[in-house]
Protein backbone atom coordinates (compact mmCIF):
# COMPACT_ATOMS: atom_id res chain seq x y z
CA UNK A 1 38.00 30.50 -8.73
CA UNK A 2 34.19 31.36 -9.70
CA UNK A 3 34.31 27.78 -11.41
CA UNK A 4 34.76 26.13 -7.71
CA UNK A 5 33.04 28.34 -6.00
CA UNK A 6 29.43 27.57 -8.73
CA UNK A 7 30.67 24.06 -8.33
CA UNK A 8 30.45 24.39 -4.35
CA UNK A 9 27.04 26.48 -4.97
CA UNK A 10 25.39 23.54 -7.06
CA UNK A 11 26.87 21.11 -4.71
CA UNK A 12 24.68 22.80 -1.61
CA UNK A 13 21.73 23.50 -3.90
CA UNK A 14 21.36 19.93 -5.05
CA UNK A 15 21.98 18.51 -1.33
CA UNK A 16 19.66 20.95 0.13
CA UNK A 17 16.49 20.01 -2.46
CA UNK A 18 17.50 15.83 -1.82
CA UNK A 19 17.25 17.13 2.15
CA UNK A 20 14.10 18.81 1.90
CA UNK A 21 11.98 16.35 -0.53
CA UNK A 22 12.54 13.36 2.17
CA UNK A 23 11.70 15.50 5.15
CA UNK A 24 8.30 16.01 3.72
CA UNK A 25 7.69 12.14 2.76
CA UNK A 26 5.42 10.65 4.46
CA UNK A 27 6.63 7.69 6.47
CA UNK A 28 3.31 5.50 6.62
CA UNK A 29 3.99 5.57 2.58
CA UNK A 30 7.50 3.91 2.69
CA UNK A 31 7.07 1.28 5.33
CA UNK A 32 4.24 -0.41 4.11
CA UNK A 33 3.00 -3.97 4.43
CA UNK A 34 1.35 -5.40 1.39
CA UNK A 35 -1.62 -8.24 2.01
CA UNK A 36 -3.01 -10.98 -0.73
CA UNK A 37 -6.47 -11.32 -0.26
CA UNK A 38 -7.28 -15.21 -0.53
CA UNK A 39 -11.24 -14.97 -0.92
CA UNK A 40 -13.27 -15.29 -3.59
CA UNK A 41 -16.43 -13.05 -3.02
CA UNK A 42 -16.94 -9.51 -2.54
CA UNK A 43 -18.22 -10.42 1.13
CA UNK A 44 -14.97 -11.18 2.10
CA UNK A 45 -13.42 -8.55 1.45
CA UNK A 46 -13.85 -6.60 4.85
CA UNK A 47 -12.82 -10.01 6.89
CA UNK A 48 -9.69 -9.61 7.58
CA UNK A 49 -8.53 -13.44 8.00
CA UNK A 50 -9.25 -13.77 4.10
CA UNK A 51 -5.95 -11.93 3.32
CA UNK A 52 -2.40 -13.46 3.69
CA UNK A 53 0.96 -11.59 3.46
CA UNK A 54 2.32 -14.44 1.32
CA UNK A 55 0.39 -16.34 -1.17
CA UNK A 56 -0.68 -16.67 -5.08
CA UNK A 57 -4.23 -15.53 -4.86
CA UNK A 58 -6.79 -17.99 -6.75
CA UNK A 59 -6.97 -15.81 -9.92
CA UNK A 60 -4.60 -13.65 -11.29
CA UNK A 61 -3.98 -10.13 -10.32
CA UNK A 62 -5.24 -7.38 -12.64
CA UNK A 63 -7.40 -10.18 -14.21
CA UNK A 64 -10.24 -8.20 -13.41
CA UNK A 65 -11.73 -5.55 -10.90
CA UNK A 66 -14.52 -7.56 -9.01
CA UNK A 67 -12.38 -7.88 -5.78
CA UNK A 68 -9.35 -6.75 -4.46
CA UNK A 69 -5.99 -8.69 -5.26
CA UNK A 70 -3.55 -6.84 -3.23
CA UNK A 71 -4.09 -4.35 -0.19
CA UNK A 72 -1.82 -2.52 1.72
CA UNK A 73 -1.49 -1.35 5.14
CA UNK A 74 0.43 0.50 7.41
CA UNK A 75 3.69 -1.21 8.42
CA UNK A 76 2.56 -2.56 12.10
CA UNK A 77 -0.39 -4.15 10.84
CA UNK A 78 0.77 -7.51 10.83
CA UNK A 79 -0.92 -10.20 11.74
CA UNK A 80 -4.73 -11.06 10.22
CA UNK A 81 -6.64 -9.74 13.38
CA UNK A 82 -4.47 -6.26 13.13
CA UNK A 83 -5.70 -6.31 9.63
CA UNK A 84 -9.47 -7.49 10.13
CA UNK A 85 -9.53 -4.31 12.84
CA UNK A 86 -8.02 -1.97 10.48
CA UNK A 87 -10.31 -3.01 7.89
CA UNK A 88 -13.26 -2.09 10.06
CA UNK A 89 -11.73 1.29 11.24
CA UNK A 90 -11.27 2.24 7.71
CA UNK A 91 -13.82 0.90 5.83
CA UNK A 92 -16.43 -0.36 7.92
CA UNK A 93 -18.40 -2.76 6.43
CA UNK A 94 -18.37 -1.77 2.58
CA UNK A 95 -16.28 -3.64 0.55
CA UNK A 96 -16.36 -1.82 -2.42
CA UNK A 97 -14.25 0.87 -0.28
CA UNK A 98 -11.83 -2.07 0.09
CA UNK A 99 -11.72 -2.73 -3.33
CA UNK A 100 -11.36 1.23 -4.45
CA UNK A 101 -8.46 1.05 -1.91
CA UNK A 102 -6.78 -2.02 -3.25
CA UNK A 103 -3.63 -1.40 -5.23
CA UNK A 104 -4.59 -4.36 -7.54
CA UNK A 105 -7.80 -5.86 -8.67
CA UNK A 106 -8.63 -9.64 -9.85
CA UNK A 107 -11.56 -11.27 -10.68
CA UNK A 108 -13.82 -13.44 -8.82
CA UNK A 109 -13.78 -17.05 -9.39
């Protein structure tokens, strides 16, 4: 009987922790959309239209850390002109915030 009833215990224990870490997630980080930037320069980095949410970017990611190689965003910023005003919100107009914020870095051409 005390077997099933620490079996029982553990069984609430365990659900109530799972429970309780994904109430306190936060949802912008799991629904996330994830943007190549296509540009070469570091002044391209805050236009918005220079980033693509499919593509091979022209070098490699992690190749380097001049410019960003993949950014990402809130889940309803979808479309380039979303992006381009989220950019400015965030970042204004300094693209080495951009970069810092990238979650990979390439190198320019």
């Amino acid at each position: 009987m005390k077997k099933i009833i620490l079996g029982v215990f553990v069984l609430i224990a365990g659900l109530t922790l799972a429970f309780t870490e994904s109430a306190f997630t936060d949802s912008n980080q799991m629904l996330q959309t994830e943007w190549t930037f296509m540009g070469n320069s570091s002044s391209d980095v805050i236009d918005g239209f220079q980033y693509e949410l499919t593509g091979t970017p022209p070098t490699a990611c992690n190749s380097g850390v001049d410019i960003p190689c993949k950014l990402s965003t809130p889940a309803e910023i979808d479309t380039q002109a979303e992006l381009d005003a989220y950019i400015l919100d965030q970042y204004g107009d300094d693209a080495s915030l951009v970069t810092k914020a990238a979650d990979s870095k390439r190198a320019s051409e």
